[in-house]
PDB file of N, CA and C in Angstrom:
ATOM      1  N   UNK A   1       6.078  12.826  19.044  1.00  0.00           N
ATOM      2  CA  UNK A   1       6.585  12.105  17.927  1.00  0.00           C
ATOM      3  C   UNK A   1       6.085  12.763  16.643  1.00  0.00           C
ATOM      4  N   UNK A   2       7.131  12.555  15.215  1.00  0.00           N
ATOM      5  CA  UNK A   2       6.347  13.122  14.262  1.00  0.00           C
ATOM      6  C   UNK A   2       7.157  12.520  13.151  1.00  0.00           C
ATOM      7  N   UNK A   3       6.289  12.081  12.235  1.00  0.00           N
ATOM      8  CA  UNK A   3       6.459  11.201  11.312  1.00  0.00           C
ATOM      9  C   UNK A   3       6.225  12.271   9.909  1.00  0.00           C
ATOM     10  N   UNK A   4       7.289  11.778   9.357  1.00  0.00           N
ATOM     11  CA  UNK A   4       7.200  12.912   8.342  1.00  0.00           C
ATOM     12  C   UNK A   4       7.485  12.155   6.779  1.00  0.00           C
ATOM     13  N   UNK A   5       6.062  12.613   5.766  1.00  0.00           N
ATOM     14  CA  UNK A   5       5.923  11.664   4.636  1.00  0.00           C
ATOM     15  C   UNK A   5       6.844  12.728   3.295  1.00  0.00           C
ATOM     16  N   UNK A   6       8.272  11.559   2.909  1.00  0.00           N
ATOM     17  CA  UNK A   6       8.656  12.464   1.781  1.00  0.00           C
ATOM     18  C   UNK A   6       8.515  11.653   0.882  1.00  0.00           C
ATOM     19  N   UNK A   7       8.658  12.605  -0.812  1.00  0.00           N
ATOM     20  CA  UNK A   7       8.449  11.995  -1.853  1.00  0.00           C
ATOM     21  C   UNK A   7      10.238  12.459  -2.657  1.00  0.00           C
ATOM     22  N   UNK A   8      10.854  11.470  -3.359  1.00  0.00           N
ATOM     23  CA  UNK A   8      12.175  12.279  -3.621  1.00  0.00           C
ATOM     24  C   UNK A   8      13.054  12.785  -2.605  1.00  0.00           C
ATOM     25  N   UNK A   9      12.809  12.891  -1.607  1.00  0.00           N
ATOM     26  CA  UNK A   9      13.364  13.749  -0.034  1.00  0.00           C
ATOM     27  C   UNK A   9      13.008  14.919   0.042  1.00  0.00           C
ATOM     28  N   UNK A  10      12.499  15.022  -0.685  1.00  0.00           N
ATOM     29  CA  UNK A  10      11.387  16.348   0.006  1.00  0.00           C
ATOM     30  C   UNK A  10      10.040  16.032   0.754  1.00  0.00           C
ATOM     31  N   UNK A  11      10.021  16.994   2.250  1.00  0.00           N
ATOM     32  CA  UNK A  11       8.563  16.976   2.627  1.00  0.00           C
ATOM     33  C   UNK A  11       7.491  16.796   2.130  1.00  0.00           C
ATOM     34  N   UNK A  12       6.509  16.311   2.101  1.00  0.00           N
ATOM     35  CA  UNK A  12       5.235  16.849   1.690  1.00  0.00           C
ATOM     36  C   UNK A  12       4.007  16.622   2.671  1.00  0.00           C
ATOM     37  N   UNK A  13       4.546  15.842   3.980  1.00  0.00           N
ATOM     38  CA  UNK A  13       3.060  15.293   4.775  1.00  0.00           C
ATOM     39  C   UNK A  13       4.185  15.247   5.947  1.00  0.00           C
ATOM     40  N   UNK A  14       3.286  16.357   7.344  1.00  0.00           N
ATOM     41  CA  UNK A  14       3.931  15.977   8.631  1.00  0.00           C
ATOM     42  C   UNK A  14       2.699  15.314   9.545  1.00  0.00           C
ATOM     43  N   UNK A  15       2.948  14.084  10.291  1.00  0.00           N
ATOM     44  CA  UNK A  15       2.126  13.274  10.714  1.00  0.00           C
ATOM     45  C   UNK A  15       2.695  13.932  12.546  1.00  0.00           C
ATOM     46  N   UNK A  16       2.143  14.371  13.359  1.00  0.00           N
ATOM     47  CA  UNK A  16       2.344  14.415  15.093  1.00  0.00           C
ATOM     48  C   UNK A  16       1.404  13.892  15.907  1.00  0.00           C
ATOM     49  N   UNK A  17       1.725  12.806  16.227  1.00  0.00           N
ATOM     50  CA  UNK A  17       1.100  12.318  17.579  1.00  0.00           C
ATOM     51  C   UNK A  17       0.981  12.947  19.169  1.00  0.00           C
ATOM     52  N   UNK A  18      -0.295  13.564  19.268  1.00  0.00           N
ATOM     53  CA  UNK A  18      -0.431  13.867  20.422  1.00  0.00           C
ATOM     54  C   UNK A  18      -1.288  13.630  21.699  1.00  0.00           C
ATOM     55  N   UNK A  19      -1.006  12.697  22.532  1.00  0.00           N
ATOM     56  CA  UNK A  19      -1.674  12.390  23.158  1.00  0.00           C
ATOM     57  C   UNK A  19      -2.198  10.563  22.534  1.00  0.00           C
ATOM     58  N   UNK A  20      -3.207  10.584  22.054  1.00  0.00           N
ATOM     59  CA  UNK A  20      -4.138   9.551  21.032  1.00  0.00           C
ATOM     60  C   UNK A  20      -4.742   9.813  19.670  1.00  0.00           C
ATOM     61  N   UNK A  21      -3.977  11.031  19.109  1.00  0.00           N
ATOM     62  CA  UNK A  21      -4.525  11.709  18.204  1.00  0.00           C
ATOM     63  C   UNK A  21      -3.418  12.211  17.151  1.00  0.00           C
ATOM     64  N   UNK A  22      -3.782  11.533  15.724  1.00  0.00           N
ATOM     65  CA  UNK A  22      -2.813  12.158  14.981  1.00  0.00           C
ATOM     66  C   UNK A  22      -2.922  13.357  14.221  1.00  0.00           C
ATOM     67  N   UNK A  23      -2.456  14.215  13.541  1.00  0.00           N
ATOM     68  CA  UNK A  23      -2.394  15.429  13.638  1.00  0.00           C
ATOM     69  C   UNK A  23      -1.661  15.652  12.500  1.00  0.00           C
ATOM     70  N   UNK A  24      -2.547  15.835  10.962  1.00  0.00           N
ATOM     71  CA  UNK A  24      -1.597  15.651   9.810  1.00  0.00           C
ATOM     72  C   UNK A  24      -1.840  17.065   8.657  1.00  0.00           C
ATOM     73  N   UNK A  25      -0.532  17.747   8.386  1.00  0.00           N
ATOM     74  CA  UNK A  25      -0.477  18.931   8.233  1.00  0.00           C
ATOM     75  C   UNK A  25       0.678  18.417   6.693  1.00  0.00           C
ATOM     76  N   UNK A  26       0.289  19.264   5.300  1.00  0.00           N
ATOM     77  CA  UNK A  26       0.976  19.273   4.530  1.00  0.00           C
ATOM     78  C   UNK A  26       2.053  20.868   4.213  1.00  0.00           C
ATOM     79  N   UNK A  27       3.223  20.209   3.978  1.00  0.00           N
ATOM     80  CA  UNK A  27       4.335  21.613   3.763  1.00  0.00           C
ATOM     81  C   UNK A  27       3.987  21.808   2.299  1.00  0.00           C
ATOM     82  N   UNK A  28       2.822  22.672   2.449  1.00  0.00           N
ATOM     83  CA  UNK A  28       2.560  23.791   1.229  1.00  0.00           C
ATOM     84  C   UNK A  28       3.774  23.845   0.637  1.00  0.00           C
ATOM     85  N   UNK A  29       5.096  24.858   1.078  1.00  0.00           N
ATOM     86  CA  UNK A  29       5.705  25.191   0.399  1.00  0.00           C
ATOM     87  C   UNK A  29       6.241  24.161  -0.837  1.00  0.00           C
ATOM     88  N   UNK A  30       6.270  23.040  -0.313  1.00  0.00           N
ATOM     89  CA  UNK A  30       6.606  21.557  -1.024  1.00  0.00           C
ATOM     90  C   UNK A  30       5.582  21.305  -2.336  1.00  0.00           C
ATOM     91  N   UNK A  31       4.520  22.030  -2.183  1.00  0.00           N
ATOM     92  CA  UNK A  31       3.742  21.138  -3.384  1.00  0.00           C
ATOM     93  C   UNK A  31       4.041  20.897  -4.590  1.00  0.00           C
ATOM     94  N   UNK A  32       4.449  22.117  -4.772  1.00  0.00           N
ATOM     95  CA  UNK A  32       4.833  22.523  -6.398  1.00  0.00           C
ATOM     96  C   UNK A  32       6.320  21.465  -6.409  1.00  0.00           C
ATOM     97  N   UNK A  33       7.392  21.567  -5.934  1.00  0.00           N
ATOM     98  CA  UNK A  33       8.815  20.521  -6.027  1.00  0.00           C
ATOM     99  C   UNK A  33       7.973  19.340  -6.205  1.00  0.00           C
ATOM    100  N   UNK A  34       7.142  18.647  -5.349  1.00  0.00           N
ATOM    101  CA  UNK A  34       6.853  17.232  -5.122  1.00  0.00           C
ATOM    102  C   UNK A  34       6.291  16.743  -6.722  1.00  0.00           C
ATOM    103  N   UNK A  35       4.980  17.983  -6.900  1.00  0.00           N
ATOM    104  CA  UNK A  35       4.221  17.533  -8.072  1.00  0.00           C
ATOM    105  C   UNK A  35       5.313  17.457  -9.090  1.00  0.00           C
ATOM    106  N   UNK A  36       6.312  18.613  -9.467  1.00  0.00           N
ATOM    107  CA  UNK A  36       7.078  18.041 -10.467  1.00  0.00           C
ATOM    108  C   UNK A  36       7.852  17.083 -10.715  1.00  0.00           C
ATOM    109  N   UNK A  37       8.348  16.422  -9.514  1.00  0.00           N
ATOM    110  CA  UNK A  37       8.997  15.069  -9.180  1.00  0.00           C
ATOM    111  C   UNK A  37       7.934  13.880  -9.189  1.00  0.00           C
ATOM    112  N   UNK A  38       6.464  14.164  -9.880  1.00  0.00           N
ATOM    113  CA  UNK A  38       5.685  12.939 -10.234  1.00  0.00           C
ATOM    114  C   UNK A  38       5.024  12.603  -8.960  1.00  0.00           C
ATOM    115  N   UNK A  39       4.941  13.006  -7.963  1.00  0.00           N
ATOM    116  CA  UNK A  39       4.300  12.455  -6.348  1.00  0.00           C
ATOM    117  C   UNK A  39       2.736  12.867  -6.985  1.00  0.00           C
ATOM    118  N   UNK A  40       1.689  11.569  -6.868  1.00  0.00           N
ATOM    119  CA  UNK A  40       0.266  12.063  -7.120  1.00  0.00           C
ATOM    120  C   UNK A  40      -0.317  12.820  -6.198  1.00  0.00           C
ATOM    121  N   UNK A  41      -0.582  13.568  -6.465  1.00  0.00           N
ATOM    122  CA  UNK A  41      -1.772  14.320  -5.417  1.00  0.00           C
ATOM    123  C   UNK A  41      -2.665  13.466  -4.536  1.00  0.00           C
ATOM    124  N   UNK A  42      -3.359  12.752  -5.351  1.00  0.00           N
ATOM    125  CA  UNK A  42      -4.518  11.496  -4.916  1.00  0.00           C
ATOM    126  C   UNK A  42      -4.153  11.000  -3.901  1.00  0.00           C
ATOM    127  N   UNK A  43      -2.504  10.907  -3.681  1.00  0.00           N
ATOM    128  CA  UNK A  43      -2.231   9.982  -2.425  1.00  0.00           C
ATOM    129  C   UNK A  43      -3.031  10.545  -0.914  1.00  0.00           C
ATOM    130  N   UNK A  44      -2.483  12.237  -0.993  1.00  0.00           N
ATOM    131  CA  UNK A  44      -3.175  12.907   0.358  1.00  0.00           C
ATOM    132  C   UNK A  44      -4.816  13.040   0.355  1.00  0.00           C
ATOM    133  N   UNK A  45      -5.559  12.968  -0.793  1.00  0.00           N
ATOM    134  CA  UNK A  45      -7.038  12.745  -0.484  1.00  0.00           C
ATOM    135  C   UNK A  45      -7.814  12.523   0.371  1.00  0.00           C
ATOM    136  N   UNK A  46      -7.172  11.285   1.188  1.00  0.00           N
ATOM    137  CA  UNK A  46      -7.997  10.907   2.144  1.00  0.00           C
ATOM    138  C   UNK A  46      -7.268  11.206   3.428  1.00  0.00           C
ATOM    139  N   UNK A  47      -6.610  11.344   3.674  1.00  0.00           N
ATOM    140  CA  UNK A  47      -5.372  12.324   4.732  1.00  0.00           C
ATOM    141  C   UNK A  47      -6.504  13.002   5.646  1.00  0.00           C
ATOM    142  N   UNK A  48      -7.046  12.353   6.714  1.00  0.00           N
ATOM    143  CA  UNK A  48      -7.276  13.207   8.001  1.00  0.00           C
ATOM    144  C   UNK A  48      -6.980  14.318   8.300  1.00  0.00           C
ATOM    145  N   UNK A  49      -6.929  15.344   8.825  1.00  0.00           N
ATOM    146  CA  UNK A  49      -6.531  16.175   9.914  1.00  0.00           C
ATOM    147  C   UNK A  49      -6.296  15.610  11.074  1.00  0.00           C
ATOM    148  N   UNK A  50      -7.230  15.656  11.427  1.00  0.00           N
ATOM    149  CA  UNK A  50      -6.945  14.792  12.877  1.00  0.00           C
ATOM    150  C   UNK A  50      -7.734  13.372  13.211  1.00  0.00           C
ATOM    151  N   UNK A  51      -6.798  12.308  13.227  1.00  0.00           N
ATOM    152  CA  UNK A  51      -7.321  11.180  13.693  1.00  0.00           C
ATOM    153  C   UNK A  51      -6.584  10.404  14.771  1.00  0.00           C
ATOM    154  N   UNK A  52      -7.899   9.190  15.399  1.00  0.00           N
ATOM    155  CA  UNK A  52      -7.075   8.722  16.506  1.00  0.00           C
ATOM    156  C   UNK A  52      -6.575   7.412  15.715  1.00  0.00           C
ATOM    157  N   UNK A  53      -6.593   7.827  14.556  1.00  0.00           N
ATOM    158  CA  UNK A  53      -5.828   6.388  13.668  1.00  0.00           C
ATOM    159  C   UNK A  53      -4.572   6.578  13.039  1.00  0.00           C
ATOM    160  N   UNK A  54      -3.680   5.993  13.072  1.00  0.00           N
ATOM    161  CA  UNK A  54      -2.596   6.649  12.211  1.00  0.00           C
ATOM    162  C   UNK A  54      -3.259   6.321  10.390  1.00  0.00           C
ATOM    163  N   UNK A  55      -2.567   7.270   9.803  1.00  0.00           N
ATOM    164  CA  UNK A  55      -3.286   7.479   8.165  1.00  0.00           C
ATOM    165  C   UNK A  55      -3.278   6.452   7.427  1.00  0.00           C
ATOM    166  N   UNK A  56      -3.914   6.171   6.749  1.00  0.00           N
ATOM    167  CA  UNK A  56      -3.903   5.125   5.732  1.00  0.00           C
ATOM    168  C   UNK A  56      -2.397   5.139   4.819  1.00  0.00           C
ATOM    169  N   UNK A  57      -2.020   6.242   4.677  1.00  0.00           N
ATOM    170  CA  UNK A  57      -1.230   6.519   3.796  1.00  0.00           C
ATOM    171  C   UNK A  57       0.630   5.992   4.241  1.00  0.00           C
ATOM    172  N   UNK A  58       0.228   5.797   5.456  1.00  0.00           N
ATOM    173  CA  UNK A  58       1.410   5.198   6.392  1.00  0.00           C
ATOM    174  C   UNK A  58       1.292   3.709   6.160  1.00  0.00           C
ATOM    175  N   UNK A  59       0.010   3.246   7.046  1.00  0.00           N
ATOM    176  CA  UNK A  59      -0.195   2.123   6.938  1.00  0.00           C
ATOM    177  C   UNK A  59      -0.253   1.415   5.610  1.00  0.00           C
ATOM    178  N   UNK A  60      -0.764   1.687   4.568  1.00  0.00           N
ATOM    179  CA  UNK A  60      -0.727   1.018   3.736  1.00  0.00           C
ATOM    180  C   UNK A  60       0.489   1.101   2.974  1.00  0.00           C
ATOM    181  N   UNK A  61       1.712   1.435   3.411  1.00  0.00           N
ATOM    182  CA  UNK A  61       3.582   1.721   3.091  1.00  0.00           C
ATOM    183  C   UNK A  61       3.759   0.052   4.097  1.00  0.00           C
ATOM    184  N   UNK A  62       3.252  -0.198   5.463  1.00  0.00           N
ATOM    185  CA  UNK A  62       3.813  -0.857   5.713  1.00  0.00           C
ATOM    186  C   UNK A  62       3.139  -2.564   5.717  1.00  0.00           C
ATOM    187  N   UNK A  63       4.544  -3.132   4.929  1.00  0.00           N
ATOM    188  CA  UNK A  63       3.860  -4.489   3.881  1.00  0.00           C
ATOM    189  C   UNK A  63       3.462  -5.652   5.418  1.00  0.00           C
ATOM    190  N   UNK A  64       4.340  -5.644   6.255  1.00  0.00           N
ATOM    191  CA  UNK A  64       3.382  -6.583   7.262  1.00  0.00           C
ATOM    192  C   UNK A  64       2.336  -6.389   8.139  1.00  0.00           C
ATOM    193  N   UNK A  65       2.089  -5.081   7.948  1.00  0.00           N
ATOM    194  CA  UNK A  65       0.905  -4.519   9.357  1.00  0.00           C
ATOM    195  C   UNK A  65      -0.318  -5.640   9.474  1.00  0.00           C
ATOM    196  N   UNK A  66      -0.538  -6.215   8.585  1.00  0.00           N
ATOM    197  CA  UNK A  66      -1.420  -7.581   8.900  1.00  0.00           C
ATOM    198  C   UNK A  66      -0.955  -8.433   9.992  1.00  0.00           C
ATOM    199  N   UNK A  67       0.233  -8.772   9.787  1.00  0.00           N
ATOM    200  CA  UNK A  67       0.862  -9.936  10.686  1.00  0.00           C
ATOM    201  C   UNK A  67       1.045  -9.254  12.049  1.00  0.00           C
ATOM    202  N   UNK A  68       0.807  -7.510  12.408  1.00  0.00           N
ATOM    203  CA  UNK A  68       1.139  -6.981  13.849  1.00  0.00           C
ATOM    204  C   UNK A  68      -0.074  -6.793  14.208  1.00  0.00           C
ATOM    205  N   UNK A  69      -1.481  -6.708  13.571  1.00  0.00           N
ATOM    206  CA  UNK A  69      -2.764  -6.716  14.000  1.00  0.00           C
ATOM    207  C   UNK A  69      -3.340  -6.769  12.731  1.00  0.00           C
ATOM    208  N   UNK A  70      -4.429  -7.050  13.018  1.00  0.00           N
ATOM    209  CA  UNK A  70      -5.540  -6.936  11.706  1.00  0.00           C
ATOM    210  C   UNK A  70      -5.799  -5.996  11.607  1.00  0.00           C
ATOM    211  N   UNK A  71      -5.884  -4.453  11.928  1.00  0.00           N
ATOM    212  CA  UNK A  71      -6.148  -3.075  11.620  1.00  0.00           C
ATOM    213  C   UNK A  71      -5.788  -2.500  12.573  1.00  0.00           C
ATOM    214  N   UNK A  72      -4.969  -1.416  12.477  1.00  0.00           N
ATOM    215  CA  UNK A  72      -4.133  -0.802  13.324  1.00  0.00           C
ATOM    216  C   UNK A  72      -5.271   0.249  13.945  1.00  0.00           C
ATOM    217  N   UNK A  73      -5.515  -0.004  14.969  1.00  0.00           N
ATOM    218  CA  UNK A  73      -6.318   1.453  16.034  1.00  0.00           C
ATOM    219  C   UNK A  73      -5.440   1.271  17.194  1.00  0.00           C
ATOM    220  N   UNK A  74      -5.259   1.963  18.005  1.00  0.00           N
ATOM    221  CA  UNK A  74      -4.229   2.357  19.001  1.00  0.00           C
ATOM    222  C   UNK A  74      -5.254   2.840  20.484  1.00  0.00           C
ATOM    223  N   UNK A  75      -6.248   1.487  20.753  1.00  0.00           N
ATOM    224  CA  UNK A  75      -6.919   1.902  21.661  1.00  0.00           C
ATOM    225  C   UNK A  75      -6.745   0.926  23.111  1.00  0.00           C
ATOM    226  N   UNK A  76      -6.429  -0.153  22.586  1.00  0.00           N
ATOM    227  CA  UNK A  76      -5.930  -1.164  23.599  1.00  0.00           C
ATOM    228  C   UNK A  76      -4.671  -1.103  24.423  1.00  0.00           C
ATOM    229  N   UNK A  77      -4.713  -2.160  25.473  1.00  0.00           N
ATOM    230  CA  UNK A  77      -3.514  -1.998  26.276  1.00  0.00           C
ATOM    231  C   UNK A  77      -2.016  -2.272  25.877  1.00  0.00           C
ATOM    232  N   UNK A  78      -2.239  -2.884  24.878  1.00  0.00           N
ATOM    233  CA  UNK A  78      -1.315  -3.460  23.943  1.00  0.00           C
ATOM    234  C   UNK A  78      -0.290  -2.745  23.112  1.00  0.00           C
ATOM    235  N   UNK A  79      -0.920  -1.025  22.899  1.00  0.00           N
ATOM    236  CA  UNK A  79      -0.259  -0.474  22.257  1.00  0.00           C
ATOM    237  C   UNK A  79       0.790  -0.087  22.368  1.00  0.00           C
ATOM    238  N   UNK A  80       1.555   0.325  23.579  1.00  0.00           N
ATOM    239  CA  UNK A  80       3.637   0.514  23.624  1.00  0.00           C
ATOM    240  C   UNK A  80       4.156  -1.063  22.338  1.00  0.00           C
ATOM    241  N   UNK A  81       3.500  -2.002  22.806  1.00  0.00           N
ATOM    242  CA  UNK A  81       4.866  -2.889  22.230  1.00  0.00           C
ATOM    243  C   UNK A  81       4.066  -2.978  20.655  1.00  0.00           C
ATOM    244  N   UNK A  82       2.793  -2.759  20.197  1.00  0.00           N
ATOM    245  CA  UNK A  82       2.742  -2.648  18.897  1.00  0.00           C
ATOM    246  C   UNK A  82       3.090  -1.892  18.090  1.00  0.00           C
ATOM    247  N   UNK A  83       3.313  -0.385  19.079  1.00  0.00           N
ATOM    248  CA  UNK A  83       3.931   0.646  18.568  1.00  0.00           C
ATOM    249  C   UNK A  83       5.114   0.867  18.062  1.00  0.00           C
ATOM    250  N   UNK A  84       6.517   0.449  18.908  1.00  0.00           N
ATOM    251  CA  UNK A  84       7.254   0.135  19.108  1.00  0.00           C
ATOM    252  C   UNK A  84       7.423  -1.013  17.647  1.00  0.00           C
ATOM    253  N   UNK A  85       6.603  -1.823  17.445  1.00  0.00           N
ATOM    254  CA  UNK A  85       7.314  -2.646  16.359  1.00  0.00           C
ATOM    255  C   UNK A  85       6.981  -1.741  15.145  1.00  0.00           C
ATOM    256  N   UNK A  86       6.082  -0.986  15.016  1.00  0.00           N
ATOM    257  CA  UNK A  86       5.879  -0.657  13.963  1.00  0.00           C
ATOM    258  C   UNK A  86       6.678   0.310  13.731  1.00  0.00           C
ATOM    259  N   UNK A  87       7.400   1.405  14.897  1.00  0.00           N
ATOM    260  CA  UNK A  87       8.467   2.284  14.628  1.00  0.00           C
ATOM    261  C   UNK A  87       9.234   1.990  14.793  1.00  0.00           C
ATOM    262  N   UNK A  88       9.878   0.564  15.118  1.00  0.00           N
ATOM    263  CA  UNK A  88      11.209  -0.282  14.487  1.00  0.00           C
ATOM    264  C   UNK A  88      11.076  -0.598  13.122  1.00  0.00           C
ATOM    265  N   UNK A  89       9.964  -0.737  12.234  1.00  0.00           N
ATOM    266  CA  UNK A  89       9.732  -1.329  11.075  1.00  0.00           C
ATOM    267  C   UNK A  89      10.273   0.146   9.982  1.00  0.00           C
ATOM    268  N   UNK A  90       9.582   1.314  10.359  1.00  0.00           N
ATOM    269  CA  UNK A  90       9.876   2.105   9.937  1.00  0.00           C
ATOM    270  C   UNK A  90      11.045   2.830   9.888  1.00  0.00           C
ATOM    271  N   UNK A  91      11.609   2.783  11.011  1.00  0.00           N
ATOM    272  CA  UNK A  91      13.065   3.417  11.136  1.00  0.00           C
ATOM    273  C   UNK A  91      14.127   2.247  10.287  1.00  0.00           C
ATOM    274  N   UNK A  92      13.961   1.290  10.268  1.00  0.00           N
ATOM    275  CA  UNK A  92      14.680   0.243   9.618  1.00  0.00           C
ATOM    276  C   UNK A  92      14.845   0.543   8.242  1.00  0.00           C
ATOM    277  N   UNK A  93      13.059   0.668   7.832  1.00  0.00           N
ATOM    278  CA  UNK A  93      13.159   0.176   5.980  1.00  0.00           C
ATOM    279  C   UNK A  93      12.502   1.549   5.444  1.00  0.00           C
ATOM    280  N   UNK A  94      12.529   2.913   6.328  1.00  0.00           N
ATOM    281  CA  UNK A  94      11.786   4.149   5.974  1.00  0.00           C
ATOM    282  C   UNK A  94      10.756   3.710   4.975  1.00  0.00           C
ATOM    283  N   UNK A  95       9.605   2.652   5.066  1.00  0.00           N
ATOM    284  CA  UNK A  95       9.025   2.292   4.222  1.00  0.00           C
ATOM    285  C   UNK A  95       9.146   2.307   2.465  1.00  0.00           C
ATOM    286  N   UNK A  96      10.450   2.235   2.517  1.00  0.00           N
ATOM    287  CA  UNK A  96      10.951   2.676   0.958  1.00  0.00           C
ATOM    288  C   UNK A  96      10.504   1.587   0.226  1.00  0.00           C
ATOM    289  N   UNK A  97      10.082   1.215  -0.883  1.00  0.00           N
ATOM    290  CA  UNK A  97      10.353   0.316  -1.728  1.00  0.00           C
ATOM    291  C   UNK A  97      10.940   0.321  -3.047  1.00  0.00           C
ATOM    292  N   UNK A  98      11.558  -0.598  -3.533  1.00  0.00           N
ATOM    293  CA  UNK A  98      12.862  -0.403  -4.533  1.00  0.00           C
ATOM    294  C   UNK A  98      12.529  -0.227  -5.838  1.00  0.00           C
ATOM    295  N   UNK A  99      11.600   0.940  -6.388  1.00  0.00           N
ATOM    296  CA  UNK A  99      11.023   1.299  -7.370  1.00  0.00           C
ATOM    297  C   UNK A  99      10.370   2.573  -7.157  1.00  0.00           C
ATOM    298  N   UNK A 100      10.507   3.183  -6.323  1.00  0.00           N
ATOM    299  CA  UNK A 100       9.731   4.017  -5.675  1.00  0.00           C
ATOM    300  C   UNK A 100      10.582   5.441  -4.938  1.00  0.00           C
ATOM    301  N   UNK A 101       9.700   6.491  -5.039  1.00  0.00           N
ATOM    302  CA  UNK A 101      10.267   7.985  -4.374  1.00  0.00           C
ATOM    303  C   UNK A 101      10.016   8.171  -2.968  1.00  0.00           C
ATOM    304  N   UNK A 102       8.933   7.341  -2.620  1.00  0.00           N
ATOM    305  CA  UNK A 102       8.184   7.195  -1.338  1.00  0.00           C
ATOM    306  C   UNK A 102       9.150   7.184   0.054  1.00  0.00           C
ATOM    307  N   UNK A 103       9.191   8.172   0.905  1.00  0.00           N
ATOM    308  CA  UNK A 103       9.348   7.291   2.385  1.00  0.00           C
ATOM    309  C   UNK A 103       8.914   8.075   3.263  1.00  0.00           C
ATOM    310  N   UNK A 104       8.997   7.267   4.451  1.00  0.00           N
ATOM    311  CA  UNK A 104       9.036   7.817   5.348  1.00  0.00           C
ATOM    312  C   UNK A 104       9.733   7.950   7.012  1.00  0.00           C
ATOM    313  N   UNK A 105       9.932   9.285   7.564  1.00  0.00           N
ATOM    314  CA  UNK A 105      11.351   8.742   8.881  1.00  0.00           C
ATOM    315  C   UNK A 105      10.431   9.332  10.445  1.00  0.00           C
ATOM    316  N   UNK A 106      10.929   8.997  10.907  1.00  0.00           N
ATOM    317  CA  UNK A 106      10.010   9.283  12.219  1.00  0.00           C
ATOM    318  C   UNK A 106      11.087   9.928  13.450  1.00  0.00           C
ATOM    319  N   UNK A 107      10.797  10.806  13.820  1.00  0.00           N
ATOM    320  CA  UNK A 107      11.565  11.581  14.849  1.00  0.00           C
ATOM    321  C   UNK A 107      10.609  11.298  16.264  1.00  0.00           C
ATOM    322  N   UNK A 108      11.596  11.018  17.392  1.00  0.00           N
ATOM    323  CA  UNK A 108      10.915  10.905  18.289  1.00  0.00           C
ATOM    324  C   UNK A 108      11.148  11.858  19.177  1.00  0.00           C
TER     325      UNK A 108
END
């Protein structure tokens, strides 16, 4: 799977899940387009390389992740159908919000 963060529709953050481990790589070539289209830098700051968490930068795009757990870790047995809602949530509303350059789409 790979979840890919654009600003404007351009790339700038590829998220791949492998295994239990996410795996987050920025398209250089993108920086310079994104920054002039206003995307802050600050957002990727805290951007992992590799975690067994999906990024903050996801999670905090999606406005109910409270109501699907109290903090998303992906270590329990539970995880297909929490997963599953949360990449129905995303494929639905590409975490867009209606003021905003932000999204994101997820290829499976």
């Amino acid at each position: 799977m790979v979840i890919d963060v654009l600003w404007n529709n351009i790339n700038i953050l590829k998220i791949q899940k492998r295994n239990n481990l996410y795996i987050s790589s920025i398209y250089k070539e993108n920086i310079n387009k994104v920054r002039e289209n206003g995307f802050p830098l600050y957002f990727l700051k805290d951007v992992s390389v590799v975690s067994d968490e999906l990024p903050d930068i996801i999670k905090h795009r999606i406005s109910n992740i409270n109501n699907m757990k109290g903090r998303l870790k992906f270590k329990n047995d539970n995880i297909d159908n929490l997963e599953e809602q949360i990449y129905e949530y995303i494929n639905k509303t590409e975490c867009r919000r209606p003021t905003d350059k932000f999204s994101i789409k997820i290829q499976i």
